[in-house]
Protein backbone atom coordinates (compact mmCIF):
# COMPACT_ATOMS: atom_id res chain seq x y z
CA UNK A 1 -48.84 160.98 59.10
CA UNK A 2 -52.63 161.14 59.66
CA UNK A 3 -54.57 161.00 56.78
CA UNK A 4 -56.16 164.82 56.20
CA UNK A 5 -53.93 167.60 57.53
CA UNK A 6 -54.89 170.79 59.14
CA UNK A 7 -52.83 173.89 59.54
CA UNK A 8 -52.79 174.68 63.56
CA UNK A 9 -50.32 177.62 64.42
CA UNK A 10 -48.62 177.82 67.47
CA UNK A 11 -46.14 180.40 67.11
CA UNK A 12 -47.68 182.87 69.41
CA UNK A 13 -51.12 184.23 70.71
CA UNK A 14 -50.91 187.37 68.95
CA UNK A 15 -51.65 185.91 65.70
CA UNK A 16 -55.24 185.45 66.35
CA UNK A 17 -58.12 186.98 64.57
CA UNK A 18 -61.19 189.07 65.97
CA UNK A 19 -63.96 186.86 66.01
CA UNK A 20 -67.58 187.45 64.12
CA UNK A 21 -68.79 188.89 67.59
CA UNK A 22 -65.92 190.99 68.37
CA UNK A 23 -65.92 192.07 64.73
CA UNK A 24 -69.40 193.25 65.17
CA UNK A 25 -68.31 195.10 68.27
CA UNK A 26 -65.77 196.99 66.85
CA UNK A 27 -67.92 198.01 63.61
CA UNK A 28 -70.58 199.20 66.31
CA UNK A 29 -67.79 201.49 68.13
CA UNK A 30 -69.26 205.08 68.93
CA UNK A 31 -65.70 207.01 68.18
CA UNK A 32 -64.27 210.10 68.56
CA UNK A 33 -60.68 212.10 68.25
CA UNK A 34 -59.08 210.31 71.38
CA UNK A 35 -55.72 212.55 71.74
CA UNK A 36 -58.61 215.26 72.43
CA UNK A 37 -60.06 212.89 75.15
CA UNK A 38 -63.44 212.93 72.73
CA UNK A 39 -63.63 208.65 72.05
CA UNK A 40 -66.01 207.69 74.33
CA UNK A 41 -65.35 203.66 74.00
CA UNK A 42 -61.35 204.32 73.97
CA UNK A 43 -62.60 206.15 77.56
CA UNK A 44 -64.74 203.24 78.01
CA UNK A 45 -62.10 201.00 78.09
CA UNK A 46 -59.96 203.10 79.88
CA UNK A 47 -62.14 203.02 82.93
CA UNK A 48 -62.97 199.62 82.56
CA UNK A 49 -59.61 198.04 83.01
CA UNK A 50 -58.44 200.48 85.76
CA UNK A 51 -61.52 199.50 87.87
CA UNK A 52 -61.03 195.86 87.06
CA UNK A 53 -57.74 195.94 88.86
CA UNK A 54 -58.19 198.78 91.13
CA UNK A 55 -56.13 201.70 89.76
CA UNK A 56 -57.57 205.63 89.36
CA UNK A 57 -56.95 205.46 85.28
CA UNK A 58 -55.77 203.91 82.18
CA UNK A 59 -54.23 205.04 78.84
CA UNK A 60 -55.29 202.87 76.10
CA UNK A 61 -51.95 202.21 73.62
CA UNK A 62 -51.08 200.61 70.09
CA UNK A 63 -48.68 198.12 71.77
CA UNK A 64 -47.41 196.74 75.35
CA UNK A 65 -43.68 197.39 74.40
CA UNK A 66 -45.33 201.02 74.30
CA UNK A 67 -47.07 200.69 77.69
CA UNK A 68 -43.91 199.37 78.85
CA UNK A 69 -41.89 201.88 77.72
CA UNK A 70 -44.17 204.73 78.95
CA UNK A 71 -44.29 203.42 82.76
CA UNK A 72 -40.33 202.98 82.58
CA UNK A 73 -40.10 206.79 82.01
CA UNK A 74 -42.58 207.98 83.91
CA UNK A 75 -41.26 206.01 86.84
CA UNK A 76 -37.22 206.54 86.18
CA UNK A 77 -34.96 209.67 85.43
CA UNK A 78 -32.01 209.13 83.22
CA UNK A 79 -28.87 207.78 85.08
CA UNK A 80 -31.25 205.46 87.70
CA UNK A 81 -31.04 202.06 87.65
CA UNK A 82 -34.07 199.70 87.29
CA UNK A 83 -34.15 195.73 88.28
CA UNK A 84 -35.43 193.17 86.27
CA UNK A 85 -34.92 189.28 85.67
CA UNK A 86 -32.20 189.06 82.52
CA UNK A 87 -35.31 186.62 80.56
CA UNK A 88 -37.78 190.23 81.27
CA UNK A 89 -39.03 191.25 77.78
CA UNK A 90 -38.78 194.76 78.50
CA UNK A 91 -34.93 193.93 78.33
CA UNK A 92 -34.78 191.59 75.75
CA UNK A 93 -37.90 192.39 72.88
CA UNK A 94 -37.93 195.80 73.32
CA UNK A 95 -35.27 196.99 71.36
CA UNK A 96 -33.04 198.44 73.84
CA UNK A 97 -36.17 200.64 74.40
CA UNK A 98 -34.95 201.33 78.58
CA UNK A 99 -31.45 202.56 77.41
CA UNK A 100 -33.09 204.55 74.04
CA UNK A 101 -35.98 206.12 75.84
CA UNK A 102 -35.63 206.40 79.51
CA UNK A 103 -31.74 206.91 79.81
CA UNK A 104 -31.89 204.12 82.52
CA UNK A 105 -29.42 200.98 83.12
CA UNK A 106 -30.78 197.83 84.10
CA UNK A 107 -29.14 195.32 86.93
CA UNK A 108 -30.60 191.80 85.59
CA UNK A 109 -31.21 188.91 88.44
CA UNK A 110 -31.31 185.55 87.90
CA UNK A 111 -35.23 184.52 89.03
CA UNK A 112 -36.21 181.00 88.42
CA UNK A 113 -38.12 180.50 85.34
CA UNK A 114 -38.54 184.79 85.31
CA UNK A 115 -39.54 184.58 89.11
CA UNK A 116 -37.67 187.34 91.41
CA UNK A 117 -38.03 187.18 95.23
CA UNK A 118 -37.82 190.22 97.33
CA UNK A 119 -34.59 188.34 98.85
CA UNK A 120 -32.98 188.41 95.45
CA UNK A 121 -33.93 192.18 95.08
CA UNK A 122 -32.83 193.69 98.20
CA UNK A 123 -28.92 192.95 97.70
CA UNK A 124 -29.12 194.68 94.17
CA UNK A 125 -30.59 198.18 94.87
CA UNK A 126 -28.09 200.21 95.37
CA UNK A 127 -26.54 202.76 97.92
CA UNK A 128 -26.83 206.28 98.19
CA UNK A 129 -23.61 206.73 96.46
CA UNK A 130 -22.24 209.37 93.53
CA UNK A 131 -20.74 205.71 91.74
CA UNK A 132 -23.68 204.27 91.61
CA UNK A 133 -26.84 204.70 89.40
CA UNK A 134 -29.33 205.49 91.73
CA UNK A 135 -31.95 202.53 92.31
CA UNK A 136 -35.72 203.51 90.93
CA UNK A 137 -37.90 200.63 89.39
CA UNK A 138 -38.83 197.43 89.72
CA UNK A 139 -40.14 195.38 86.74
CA UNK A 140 -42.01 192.00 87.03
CA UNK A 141 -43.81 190.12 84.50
CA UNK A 142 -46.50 187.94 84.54
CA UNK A 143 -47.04 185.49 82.90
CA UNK A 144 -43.52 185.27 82.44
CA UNK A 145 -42.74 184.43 78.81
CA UNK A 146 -38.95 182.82 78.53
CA UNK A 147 -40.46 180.75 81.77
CA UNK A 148 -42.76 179.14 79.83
CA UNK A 149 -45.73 181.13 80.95
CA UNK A 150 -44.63 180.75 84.43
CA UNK A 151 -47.44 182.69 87.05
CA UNK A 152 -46.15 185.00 90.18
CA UNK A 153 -49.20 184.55 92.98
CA UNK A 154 -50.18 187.65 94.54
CA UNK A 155 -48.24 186.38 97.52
CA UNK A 156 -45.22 186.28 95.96
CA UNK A 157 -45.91 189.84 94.93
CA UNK A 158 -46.20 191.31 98.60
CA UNK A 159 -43.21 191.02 99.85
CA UNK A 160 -41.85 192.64 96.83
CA UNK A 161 -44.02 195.63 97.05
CA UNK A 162 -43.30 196.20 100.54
CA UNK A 163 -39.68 196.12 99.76
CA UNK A 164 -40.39 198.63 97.13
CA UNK A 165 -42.43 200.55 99.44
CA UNK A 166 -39.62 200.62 102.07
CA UNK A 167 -36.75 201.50 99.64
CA UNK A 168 -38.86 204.57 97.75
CA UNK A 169 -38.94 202.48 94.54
CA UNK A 170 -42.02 202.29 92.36
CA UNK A 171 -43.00 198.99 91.03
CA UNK A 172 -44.45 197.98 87.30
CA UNK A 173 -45.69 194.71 86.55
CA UNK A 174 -45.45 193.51 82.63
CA UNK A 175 -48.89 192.35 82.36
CA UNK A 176 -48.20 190.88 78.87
CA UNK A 177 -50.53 187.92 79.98
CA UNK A 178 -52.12 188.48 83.18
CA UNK A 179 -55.49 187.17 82.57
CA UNK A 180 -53.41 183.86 82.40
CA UNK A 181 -51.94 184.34 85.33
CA UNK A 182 -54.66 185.06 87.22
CA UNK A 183 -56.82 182.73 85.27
CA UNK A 184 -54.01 180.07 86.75
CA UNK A 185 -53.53 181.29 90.16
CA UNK A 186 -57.43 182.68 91.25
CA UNK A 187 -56.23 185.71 92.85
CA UNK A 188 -58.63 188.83 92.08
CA UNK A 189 -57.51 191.51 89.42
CA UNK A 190 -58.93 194.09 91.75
CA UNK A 191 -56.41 193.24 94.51
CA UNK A 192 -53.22 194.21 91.71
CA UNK A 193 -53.93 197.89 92.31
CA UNK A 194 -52.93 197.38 95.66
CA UNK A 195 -48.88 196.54 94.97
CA UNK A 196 -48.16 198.08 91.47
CA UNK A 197 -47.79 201.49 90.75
CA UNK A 198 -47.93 200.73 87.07
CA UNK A 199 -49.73 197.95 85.05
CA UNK A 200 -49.32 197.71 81.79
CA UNK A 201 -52.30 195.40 80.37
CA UNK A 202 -52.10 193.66 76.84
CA UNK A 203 -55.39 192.67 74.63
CA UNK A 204 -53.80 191.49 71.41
CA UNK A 205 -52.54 188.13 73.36
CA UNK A 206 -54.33 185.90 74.84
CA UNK A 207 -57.76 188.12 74.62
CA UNK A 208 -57.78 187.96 70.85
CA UNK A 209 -57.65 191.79 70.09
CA UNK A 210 -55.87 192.54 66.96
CA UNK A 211 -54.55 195.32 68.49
CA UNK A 212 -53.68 197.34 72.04
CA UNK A 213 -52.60 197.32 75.67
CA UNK A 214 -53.82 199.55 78.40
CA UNK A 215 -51.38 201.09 80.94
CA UNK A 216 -52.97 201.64 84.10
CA UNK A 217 -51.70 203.65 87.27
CA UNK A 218 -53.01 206.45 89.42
CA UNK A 219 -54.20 209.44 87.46
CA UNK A 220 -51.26 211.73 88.01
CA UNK A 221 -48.93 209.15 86.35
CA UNK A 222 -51.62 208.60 83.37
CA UNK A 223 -51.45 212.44 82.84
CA UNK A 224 -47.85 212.36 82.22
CA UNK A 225 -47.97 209.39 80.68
CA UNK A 226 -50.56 210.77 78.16
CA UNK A 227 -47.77 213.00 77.23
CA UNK A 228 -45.31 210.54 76.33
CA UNK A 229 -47.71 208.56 74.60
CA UNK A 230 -47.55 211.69 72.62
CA UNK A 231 -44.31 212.23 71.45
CA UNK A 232 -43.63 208.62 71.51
CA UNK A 233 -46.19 208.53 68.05
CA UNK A 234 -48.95 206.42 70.19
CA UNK A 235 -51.81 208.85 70.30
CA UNK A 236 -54.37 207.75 67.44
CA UNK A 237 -57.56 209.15 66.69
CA UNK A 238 -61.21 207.44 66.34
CA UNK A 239 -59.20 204.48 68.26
CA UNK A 240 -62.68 203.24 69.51
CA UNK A 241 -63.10 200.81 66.49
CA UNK A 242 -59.81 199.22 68.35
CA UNK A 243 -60.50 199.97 72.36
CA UNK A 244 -64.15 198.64 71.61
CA UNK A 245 -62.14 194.87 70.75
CA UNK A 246 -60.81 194.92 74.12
CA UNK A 247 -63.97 196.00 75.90
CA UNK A 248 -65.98 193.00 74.35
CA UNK A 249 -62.65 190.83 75.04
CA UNK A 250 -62.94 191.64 78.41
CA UNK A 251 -66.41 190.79 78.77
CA UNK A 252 -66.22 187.57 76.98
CA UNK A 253 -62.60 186.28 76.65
CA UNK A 254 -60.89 185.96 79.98
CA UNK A 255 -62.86 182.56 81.30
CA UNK A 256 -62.04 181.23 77.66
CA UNK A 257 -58.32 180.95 78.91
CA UNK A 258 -58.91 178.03 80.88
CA UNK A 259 -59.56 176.03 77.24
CA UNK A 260 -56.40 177.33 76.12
CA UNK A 261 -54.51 176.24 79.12
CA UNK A 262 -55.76 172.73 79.13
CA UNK A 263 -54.82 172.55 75.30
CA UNK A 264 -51.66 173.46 76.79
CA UNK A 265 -51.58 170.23 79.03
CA UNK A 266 -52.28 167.98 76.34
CA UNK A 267 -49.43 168.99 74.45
CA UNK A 268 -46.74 169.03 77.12
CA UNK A 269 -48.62 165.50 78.13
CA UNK A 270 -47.82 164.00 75.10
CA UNK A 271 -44.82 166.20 74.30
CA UNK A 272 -43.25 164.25 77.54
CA UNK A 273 -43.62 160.63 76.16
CA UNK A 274 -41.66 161.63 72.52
CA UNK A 275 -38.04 160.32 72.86
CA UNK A 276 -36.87 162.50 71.00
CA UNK A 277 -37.85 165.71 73.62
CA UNK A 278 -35.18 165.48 76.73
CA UNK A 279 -37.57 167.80 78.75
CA UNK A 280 -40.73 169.77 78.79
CA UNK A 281 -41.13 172.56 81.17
CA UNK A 282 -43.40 172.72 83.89
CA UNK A 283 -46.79 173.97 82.04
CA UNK A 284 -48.90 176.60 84.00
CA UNK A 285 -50.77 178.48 81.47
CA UNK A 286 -50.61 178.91 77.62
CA UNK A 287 -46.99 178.49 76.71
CA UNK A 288 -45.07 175.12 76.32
CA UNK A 289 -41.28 175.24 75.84
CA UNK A 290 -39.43 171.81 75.34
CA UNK A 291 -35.95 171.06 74.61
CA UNK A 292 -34.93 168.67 71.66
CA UNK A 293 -32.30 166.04 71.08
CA UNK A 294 -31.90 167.32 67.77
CA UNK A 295 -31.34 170.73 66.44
CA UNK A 296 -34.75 172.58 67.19
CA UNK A 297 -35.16 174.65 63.79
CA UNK A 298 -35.20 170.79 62.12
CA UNK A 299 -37.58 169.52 64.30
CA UNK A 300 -39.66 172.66 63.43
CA UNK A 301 -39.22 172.15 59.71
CA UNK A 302 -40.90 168.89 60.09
CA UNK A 303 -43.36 169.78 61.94
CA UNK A 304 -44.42 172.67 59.34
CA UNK A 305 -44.54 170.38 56.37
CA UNK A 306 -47.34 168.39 58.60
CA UNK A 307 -48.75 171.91 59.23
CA UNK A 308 -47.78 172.30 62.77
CA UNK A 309 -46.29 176.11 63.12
CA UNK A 310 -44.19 176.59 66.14
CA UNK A 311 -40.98 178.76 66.72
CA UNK A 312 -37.57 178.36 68.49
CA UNK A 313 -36.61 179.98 71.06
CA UNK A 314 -32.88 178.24 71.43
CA UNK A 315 -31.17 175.95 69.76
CA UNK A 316 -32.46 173.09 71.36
CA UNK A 317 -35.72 174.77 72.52
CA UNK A 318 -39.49 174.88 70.81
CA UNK A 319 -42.33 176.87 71.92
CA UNK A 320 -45.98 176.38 71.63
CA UNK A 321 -48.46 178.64 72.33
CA UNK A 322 -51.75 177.73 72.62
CA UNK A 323 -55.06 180.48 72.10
CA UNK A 324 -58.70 180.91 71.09
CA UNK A 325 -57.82 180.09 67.07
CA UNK A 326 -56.00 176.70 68.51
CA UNK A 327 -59.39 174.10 68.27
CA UNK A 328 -59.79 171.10 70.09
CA UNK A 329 -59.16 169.34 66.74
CA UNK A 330 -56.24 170.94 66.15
CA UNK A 331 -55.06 169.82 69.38
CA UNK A 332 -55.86 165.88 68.38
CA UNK A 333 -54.39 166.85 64.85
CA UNK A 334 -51.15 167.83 66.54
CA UNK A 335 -50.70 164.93 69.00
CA UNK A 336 -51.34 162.69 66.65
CA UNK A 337 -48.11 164.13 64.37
CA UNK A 338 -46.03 164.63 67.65
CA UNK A 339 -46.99 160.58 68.20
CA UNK A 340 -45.60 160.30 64.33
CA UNK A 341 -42.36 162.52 64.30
């Protein structure tokens, strides 16, 4: 065990904290009453993430589950049908929000590592026919989480669109963590406005807001949307001590990513020579997921009392997720326990 420990957290990359600069940001924030429309940095920010990936307007939210859940019923009536891969959080961490809010059944594919193809959708929408639920939505996610922060290209997002586009069926990406996925890939944020109808945007991940997500779609759907913000509970007040966090994360947090993805590479590096990991997945971004020859929730108790947090996410299965709190000597710190375990 080396000699002085640290504490380095893993479990996620919503546990970060603002930092001085953002802090000083927020405390700066001109605000206003926002369900009025009167916070001029909640509009701020707003604006500023539609145009960054070309949509008319944005609605600034307390959570992406809520963004989520707004685009789902603004794009579906209840007794359609939307399609999803089965790992999609909007299925699985959302608390049965589709069924609860929207009315709306889900068909779940089997995409590898998250990834759906436009081949694998076409066979599941379904048929004009009085048995069936009638085919509405399309949800993608990128970075896709159970993948291990695995990245759909914008390529791979065409012929999915155009699919959508040909069957009448709107399409929402899950941005949970697309600044890592573009940060990964290079495509342009600007060019996303061109497949999705919605986009739901989150700051409190990788961007190191405590708090928010923007959803972002044309301004007919944002209007509506607005609505069900509403009476969903998500319309604050002098929010601009919040929305001005994700302005300044915007401005200064998205190159950052490419630190947290190399951090990432270290670990799965050395997290591949440990014999007592059987496999570590392919790492694209921020997230690391390894399976275990022993139980997973011991390995994780061991690595805690060395101060190493991490979290299961099956019984053989760790994840770690690196972000902007994660130092470069907390990465050393932690290879040098993995080389111990």
């Amino acid at each position: 065990m080396p000699d002085m420990q640290l504490t380095v957290d893993f479990r996620s990359d919503t546990i970060t904290k603002p930092t001085p600069a953002m802090l000083e940001a927020m405390m700066n924030a001109k605000v206003g009453d926002d369900v009025f429309g009167e916070d001029e940095t909640v509009n701020a920010l707003e604006e500023k993430a539609a145009a960054m990936f070309g949509m008319e307007a944005g609605l600034f939210c307390p959570s992406g589950t809520m963004t989520n859940q707004i685009a789902i019923k603004c794009f579906t009536q209840p007794m359609d049908e939307l399609i999803a891969d089965q790992t999609a959080h909007v299925y699985r961490y959302e608390g049965g929000g589709i069924a609860f809010n929207s009315g709306v059944s889900t068909r779940l594919l089997n995409g590898y590592r998250g990834i759906l193809t436009a081949d694998m959708i076409a066979p599941e929408i379904n048929a004009d026919n009085i048995h069936y639920p009638h085919t509405s939505l399309v949800v993608l996610e990128n970075t896709v989480n159970k993948g291990g922060g695995s990245c759909y290209t914008l390529e791979q997002i065409k012929p999915i669109a155009e699919l959508c586009r040909q069957h009448d069926l709107k399409l929402h990406l899950d941005g949970a963590r697309i600044f890592n996925a573009i940060t990964h890939t290079g495509d342009s944020a600007a060019d996303y406005g061109k497949y999705f109808d919605g986009i739901s945007v989150c700051l409190s991940k990788g961007l190191g807001t405590p708090v928010g997500s923007v959803l972002l779609a044309d301004k007919d759907t944002i209007k509506k949307a607005r609505r069900i913000r509403k009476v969903l509970g998500g319309g604050m007040r002098q929010a601009g001590f919040l929305a001005a966090a994700g302005i300044y994360a915007l401005d200064h947090h998205v190159e950052r990513l490419k630190t947290d993805h190399a951090h990432a590479h270290i670990l799965a590096d050395e997290l591949s020579q440990c014999d007592w990991v059987t496999h570590v997945m392919p790492v694209e971004t921020n997230i690391v997921l390894f399976d275990t020859i022993e139980p997973a929730d011991l390995i994780v108790a061991r690595l805690v009392e060395q101060g190493v947090k991490c979290g299961t996410t099956d019984k053989h299965r760790i994840r770690f997720v690196t972000h902007l709190d994660v130092h470069a000597d907390g990465i050393e710190y932690t290879v040098k326990v993995l080389k111990g375990l």
